[in-house]
N, C-alpha and C. Protein backbone atom coordinates (compact mmCIF):
# COMPACT_ATOMS: atom_id res chain seq x y z
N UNK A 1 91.00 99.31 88.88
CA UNK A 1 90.42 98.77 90.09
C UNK A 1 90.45 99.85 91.17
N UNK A 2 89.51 99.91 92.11
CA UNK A 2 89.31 100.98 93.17
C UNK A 2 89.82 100.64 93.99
N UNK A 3 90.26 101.22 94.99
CA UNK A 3 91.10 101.14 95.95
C UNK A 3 90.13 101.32 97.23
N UNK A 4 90.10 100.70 98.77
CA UNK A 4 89.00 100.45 99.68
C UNK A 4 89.82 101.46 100.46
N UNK A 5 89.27 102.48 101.10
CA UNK A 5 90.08 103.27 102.02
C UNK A 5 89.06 103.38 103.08
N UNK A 6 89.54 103.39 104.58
CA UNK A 6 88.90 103.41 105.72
C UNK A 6 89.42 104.15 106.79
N UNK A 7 88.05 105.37 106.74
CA UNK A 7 88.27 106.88 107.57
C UNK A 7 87.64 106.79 108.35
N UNK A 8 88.57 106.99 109.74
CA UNK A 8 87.96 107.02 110.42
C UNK A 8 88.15 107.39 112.03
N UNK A 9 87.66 108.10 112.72
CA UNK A 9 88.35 109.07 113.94
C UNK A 9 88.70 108.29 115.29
N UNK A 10 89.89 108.44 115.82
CA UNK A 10 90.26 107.56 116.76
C UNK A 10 90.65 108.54 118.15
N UNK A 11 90.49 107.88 119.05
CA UNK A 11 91.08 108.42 120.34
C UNK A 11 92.36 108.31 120.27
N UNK A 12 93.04 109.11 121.27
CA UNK A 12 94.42 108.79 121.90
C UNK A 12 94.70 107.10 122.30
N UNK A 13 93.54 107.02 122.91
CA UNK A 13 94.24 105.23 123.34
C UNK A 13 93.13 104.41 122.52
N UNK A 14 93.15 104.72 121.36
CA UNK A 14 93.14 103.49 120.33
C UNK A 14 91.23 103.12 120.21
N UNK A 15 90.59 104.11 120.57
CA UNK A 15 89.13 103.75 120.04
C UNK A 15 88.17 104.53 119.17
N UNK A 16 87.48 103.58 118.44
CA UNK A 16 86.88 104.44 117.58
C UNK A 16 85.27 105.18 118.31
N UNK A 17 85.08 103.97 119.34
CA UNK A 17 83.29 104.86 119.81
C UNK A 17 83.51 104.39 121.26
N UNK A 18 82.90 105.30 122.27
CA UNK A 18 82.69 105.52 123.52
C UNK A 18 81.82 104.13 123.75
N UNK A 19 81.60 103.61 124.98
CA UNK A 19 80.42 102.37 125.13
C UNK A 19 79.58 103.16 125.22
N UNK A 20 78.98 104.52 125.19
CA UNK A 20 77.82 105.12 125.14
C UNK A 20 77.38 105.01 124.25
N UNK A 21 78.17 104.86 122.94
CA UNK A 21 77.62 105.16 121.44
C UNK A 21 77.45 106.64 121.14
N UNK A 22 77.90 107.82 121.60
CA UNK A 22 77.80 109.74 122.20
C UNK A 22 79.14 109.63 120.59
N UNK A 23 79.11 110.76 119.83
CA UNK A 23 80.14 111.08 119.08
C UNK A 23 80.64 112.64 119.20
N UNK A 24 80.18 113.02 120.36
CA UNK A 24 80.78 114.39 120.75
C UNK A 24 82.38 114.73 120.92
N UNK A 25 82.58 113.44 120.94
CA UNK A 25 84.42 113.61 121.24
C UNK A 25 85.55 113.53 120.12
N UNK A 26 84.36 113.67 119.17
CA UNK A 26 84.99 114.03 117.61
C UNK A 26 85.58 115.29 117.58
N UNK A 27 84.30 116.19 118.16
CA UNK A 27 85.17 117.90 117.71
C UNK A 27 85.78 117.94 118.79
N UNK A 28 87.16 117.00 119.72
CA UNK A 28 87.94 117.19 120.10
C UNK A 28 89.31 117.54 119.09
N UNK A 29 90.20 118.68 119.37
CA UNK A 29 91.00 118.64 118.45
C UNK A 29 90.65 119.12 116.72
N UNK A 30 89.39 119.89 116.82
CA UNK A 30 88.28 120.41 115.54
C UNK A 30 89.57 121.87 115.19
N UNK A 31 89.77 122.04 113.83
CA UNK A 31 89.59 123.49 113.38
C UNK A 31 89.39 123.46 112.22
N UNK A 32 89.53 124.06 111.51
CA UNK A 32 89.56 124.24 110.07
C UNK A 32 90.48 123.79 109.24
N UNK A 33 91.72 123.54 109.14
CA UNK A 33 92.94 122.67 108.34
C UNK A 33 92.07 121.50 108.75
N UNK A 34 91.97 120.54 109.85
CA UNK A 34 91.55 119.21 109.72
C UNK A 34 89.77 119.31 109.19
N UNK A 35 89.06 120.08 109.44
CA UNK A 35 87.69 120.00 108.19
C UNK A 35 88.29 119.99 107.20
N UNK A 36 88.93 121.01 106.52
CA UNK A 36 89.34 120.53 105.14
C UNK A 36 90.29 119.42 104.54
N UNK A 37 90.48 119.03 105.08
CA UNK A 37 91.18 117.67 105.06
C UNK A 37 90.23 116.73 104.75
N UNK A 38 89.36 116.42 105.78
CA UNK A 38 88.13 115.98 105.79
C UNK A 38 87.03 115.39 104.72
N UNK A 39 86.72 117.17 104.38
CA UNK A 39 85.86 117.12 103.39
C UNK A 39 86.45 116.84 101.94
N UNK A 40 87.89 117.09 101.73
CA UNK A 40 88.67 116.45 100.69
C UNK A 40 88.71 114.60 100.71
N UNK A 41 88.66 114.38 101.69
CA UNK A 41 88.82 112.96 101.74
C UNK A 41 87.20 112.26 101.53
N UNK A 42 86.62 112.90 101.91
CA UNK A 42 85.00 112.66 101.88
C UNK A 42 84.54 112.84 100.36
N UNK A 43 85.10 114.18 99.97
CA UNK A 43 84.53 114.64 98.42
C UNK A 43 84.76 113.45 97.37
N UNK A 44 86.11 112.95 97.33
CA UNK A 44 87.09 112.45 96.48
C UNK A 44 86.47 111.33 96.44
N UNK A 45 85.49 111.04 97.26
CA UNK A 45 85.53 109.04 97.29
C UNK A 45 84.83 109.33 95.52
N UNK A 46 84.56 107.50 94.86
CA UNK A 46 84.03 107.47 94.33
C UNK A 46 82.49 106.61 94.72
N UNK A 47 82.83 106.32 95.69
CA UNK A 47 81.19 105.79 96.95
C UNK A 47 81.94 105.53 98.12
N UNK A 48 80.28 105.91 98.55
CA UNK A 48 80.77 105.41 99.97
C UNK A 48 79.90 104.24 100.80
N UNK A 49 81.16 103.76 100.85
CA UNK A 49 80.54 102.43 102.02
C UNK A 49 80.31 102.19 103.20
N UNK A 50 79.10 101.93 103.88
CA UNK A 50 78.55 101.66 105.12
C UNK A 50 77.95 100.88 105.54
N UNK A 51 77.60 100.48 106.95
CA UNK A 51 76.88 99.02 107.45
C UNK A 51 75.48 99.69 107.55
N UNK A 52 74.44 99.22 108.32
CA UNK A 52 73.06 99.14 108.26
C UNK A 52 73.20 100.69 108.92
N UNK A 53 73.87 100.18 110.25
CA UNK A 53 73.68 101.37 111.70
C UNK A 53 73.84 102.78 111.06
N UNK A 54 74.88 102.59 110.64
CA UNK A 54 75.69 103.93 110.02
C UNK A 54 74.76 104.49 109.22
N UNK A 55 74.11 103.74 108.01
CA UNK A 55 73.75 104.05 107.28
C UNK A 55 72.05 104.68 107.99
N UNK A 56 71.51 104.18 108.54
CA UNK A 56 70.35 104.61 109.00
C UNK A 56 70.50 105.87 109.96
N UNK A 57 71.66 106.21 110.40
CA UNK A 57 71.74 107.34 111.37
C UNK A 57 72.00 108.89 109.88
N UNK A 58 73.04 108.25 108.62
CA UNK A 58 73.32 109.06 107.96
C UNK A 58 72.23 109.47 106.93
N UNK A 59 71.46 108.53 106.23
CA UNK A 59 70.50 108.82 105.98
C UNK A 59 69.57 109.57 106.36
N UNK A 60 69.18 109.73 107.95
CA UNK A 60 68.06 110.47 108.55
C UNK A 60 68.66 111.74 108.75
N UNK A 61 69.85 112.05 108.53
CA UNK A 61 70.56 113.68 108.69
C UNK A 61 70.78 114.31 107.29
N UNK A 62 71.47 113.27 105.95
CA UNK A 62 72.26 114.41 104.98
C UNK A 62 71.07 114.81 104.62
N UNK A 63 70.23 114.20 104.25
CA UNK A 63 69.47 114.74 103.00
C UNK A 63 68.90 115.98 103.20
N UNK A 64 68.66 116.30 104.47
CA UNK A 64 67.58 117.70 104.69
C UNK A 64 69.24 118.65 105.25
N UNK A 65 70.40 118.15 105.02
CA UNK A 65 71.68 118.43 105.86
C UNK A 65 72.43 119.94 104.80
N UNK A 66 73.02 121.16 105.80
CA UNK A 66 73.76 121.76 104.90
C UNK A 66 75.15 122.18 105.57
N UNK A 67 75.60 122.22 104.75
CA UNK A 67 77.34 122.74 104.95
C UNK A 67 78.21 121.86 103.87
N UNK A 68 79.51 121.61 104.60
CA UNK A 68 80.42 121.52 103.05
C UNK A 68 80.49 119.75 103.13
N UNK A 69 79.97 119.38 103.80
CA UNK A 69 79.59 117.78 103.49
C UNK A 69 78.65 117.18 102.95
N UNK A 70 77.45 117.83 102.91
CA UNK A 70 76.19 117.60 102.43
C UNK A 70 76.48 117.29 100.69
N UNK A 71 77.02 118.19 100.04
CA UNK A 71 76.51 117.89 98.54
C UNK A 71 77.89 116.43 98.38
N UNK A 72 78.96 116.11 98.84
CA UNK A 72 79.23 114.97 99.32
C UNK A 72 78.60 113.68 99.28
N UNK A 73 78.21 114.12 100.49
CA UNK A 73 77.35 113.16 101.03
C UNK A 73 76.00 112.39 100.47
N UNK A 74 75.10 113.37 99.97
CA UNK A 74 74.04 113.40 99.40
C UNK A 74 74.45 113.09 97.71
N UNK A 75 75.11 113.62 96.82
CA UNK A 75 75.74 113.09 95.11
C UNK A 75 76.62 112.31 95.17
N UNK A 76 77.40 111.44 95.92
CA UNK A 76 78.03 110.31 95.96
C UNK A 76 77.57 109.25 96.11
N UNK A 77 77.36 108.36 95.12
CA UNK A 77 76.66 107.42 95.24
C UNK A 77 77.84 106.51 97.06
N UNK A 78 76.20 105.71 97.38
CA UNK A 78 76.71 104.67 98.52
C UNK A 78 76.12 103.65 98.48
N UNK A 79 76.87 102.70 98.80
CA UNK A 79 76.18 101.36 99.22
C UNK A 79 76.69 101.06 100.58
N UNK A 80 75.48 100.44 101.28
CA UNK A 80 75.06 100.48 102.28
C UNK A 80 75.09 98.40 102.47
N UNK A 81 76.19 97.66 102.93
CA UNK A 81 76.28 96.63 103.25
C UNK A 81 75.28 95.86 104.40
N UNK A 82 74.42 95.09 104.30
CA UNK A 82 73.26 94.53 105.40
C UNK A 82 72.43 93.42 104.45
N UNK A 83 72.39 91.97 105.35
CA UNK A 83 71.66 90.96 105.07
C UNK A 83 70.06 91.22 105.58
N UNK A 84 69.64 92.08 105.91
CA UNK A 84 68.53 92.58 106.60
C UNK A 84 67.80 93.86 106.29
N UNK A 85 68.56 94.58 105.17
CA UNK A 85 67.92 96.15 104.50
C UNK A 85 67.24 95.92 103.56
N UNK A 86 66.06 95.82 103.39
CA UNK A 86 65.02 95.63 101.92
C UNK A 86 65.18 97.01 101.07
N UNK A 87 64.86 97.85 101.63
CA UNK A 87 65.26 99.29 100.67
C UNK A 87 65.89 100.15 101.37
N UNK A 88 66.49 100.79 100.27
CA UNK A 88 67.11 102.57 100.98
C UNK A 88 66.75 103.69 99.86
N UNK A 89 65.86 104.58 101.05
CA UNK A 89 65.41 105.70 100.09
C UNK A 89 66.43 106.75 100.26
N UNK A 90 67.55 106.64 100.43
CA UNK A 90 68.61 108.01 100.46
C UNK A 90 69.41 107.76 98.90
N UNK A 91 69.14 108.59 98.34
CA UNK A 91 69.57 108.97 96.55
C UNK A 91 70.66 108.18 96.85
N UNK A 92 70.93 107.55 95.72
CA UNK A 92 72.20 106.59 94.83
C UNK A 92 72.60 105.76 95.93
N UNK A 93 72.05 104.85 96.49
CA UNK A 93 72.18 104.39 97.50
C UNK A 93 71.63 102.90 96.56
N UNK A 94 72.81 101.76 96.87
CA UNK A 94 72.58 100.27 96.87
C UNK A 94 72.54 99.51 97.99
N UNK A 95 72.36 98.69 98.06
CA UNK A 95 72.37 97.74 99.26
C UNK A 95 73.02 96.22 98.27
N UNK A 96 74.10 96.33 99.19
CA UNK A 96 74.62 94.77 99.05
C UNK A 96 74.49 93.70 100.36
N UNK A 97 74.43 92.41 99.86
CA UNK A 97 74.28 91.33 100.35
C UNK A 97 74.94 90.45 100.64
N UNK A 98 75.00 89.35 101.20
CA UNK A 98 75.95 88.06 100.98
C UNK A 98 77.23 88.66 101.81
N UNK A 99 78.00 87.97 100.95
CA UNK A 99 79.49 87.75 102.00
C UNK A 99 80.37 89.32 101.72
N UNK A 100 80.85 89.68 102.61
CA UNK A 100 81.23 91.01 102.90
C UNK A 100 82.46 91.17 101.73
N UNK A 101 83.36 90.09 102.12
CA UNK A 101 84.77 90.07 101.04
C UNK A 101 84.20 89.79 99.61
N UNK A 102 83.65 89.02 99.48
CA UNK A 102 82.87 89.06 98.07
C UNK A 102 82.27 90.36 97.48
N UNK A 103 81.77 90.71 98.06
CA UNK A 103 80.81 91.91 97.78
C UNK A 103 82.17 93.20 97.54
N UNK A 104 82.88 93.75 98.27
CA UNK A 104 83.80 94.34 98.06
C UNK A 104 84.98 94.13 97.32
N UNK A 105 85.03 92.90 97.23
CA UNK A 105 86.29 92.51 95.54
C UNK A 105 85.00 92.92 94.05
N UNK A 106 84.13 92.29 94.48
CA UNK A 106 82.88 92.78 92.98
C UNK A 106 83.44 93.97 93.01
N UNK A 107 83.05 95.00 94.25
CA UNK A 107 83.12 96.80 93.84
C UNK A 107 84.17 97.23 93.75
N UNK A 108 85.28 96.46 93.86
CA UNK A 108 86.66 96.83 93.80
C UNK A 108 87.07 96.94 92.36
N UNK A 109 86.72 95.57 91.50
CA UNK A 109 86.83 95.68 90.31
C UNK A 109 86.04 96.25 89.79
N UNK A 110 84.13 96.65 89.58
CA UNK A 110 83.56 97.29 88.84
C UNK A 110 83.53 98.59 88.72
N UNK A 111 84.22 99.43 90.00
CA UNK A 111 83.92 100.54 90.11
C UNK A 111 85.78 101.23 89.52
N UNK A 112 85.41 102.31 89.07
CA UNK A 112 86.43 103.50 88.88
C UNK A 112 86.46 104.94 88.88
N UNK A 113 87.73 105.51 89.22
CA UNK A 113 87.15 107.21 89.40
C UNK A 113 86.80 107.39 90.87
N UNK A 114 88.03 107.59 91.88
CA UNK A 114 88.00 108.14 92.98
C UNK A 114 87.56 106.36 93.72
N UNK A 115 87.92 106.29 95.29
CA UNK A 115 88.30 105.04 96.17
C UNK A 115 86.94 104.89 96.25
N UNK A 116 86.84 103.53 96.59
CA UNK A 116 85.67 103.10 97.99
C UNK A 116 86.00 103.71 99.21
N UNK A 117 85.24 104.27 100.05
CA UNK A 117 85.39 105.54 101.07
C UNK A 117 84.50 104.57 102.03
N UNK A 118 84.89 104.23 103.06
CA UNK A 118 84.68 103.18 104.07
C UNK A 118 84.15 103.84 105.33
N UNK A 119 82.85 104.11 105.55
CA UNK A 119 82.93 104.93 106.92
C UNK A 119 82.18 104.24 108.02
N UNK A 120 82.95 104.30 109.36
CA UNK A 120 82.75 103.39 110.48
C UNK A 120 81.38 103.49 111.06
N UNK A 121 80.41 103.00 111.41
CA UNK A 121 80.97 102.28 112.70
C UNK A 121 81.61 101.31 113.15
N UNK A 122 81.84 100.73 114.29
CA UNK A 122 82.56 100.01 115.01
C UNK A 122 82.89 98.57 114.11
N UNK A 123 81.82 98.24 113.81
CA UNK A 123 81.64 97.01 114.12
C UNK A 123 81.78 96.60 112.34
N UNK A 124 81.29 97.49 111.08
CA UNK A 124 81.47 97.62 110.57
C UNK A 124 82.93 97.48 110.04
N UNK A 125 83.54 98.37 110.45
CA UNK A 125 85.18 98.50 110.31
C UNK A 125 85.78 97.88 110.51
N UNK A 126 85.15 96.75 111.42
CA UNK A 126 85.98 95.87 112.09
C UNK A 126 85.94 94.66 111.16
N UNK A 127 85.08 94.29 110.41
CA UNK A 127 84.29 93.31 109.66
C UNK A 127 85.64 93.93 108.44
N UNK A 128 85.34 95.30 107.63
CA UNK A 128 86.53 95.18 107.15
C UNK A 128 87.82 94.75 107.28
N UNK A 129 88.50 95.40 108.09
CA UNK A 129 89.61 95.03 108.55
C UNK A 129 90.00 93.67 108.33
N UNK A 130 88.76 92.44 109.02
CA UNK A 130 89.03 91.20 109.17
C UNK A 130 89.07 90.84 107.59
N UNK A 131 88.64 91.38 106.82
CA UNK A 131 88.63 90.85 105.28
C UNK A 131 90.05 91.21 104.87
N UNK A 132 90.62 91.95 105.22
CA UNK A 132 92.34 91.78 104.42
C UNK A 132 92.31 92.27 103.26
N UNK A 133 91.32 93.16 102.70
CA UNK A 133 90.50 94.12 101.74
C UNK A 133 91.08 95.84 101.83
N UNK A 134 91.54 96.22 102.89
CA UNK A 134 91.43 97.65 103.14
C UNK A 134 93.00 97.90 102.63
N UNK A 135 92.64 98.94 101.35
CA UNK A 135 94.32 98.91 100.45
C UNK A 135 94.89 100.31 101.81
N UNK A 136 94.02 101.38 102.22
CA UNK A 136 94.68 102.29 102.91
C UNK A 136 94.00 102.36 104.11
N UNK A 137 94.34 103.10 105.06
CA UNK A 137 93.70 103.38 105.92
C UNK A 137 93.79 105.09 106.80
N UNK A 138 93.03 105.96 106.65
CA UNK A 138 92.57 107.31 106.91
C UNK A 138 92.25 107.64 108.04
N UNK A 139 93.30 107.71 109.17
CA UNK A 139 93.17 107.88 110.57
C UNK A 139 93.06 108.95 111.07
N UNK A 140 91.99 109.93 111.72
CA UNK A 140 91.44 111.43 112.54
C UNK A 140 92.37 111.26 113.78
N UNK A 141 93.08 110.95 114.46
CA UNK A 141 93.69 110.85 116.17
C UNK A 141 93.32 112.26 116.72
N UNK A 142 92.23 112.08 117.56
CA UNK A 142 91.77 113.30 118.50
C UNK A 142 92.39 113.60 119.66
N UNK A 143 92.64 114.56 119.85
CA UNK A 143 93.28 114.29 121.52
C UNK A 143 92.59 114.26 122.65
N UNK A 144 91.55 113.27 122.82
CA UNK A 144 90.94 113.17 123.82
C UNK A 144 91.14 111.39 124.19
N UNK A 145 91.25 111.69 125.22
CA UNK A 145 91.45 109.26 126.18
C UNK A 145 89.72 108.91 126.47
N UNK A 146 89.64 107.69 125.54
CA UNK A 146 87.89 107.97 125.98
C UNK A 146 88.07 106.77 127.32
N UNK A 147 88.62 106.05 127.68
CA UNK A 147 89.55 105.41 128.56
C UNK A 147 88.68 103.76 128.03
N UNK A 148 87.54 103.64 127.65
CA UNK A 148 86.76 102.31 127.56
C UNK A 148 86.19 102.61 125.82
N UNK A 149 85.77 101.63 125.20
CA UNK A 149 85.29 101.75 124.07
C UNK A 149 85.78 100.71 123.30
N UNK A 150 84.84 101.05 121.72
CA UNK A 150 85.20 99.90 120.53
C UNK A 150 86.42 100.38 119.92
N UNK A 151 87.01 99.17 119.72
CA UNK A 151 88.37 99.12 118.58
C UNK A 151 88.18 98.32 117.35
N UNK A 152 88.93 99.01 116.53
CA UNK A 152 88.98 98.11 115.20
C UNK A 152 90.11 97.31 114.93
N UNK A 153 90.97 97.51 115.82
CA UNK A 153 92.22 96.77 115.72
C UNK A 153 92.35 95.47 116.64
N UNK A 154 92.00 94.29 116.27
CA UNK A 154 92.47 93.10 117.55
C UNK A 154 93.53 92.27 117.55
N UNK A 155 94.36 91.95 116.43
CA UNK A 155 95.20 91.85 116.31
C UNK A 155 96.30 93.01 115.94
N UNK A 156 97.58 92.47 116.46
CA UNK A 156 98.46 93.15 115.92
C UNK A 156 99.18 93.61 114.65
N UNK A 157 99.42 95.01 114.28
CA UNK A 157 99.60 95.13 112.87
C UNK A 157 100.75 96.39 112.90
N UNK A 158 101.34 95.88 111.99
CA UNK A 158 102.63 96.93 112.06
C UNK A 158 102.62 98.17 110.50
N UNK A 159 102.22 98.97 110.73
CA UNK A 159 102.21 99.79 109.11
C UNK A 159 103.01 101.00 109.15
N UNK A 160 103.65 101.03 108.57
CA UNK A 160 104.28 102.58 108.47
C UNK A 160 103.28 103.85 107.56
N UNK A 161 103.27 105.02 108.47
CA UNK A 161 102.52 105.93 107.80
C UNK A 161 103.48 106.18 106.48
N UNK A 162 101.99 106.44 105.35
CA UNK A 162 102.75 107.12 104.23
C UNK A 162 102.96 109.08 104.24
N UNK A 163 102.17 109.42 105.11
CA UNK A 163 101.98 110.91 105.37
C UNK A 163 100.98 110.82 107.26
N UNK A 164 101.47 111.78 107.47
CA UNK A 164 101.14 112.60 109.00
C UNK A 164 100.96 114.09 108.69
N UNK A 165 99.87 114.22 108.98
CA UNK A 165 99.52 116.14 108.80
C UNK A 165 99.04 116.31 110.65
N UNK A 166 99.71 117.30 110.56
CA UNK A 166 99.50 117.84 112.39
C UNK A 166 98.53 119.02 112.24
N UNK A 167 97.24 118.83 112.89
CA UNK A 167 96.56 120.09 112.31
C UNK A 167 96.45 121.36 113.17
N UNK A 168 96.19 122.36 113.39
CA UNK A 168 95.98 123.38 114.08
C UNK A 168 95.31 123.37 115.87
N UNK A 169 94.21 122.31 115.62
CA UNK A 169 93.63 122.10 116.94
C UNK A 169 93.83 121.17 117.90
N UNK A 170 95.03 120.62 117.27
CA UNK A 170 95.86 119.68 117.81
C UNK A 170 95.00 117.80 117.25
N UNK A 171 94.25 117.56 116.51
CA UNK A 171 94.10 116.85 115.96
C UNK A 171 95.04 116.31 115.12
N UNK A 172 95.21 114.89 114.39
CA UNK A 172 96.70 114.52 113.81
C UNK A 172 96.07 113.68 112.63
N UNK A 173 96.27 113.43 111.18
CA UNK A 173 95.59 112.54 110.22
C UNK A 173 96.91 111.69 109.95
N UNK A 174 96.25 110.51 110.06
CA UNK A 174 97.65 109.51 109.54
C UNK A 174 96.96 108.95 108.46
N UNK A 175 98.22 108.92 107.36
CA UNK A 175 97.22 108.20 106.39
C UNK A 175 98.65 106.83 106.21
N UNK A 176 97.72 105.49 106.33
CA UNK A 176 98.88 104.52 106.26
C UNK A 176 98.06 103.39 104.43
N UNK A 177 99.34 102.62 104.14
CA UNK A 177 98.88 101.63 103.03
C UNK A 177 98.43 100.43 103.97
N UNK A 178 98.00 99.99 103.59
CA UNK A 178 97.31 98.72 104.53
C UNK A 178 98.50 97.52 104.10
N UNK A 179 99.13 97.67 102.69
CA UNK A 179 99.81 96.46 102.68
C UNK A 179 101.12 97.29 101.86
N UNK A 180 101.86 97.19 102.89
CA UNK A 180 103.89 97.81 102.79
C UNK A 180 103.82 97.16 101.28
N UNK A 181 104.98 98.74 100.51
CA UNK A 181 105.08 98.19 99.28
C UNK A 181 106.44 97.38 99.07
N UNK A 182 106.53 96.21 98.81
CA UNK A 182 107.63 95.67 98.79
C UNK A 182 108.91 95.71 98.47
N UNK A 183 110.09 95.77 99.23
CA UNK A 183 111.33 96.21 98.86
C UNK A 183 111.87 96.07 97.87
């Protein structure tokens, strides 16, 4: 069974996107140890999962896209979650339907060989989260306060990291289990 992991870059005070919807405040805290981190966590999926938004912004960039995310991005198969997407012409690309937790226990069990690779937006992530589905979770902490913005967290949740890497540009990756392994 695959494991659902959800990457994804956070501010100092706890948000994943500006109310502008602007993602410039990503290469806050940028060098090279946290790209490669990155693109390891990106490479490894065995798909990747996204909502409509996401998927229509990523689509219109990898394919004509180069650097060390592109062949990633572009040979990993994805499915692309939306009650409203009739097709997707971006290679190995599905579209699922229906109920979100349903749909992700199906790909949980059919799929093997590297995680479900979960990538945000907002609202998206948040929809995970609420499913009680997400076995890990793959946190970027930038050092920038965007002071207003979306969160994925609305309730309270207590997890202990399984690893913390401190990277060079002062960026921080937490990687936590979504559900403590029992004593």
């Amino acid at each position: 069974m695959a494991l659902l992991v959800l990457k994804m870059s956070v501010s100092l005070d706890g948000y994943v996107a500006p109310t502008d919807g602007s993602t410039d405040w990503i290469a806050a805290g940028g060098s090279d140890d946290a790209l490669a981190w990155t693109v390891e966590t990106v490479g490894n999926a065995g798909a990747h999962l996204m909502g409509a938004n996401t998927y229509a912004v990523m689509a219109a960039f990898w394919p004509g896209a180069a650097g060390p995310f592109a062949s990633p991005m572009n040979e990993i198969p994805k499915v692309v979650f939306s009650n409203s997407l009739t097709s997707a012409d971006w290679g190995e690309t599905t579209i699922a339907t229906g109920d979100l937790a349903a749909s992700i226990t199906r790909l949980k069990q059919e799929r093997s060989g590297g995680y479900l690779l979960a990538h945000g937006g907002a609202r998206f992530a948040r929809s995970l989260v609420e499913t009680g589905l997400i076995d890990e979770y793959r946190l970027l902490i930038h050092p920038v306060v965007l002071g207003v913005g979306e969160r994925i967290f609305h309730a309270p949740l207590t997890i202990e990291p399984k690893s913390t890497i401190a990277f060079s540009g002062g960026a921080v990756a937490h990687v936590f289990p979504a559900h403590p392994d029992p004593a």
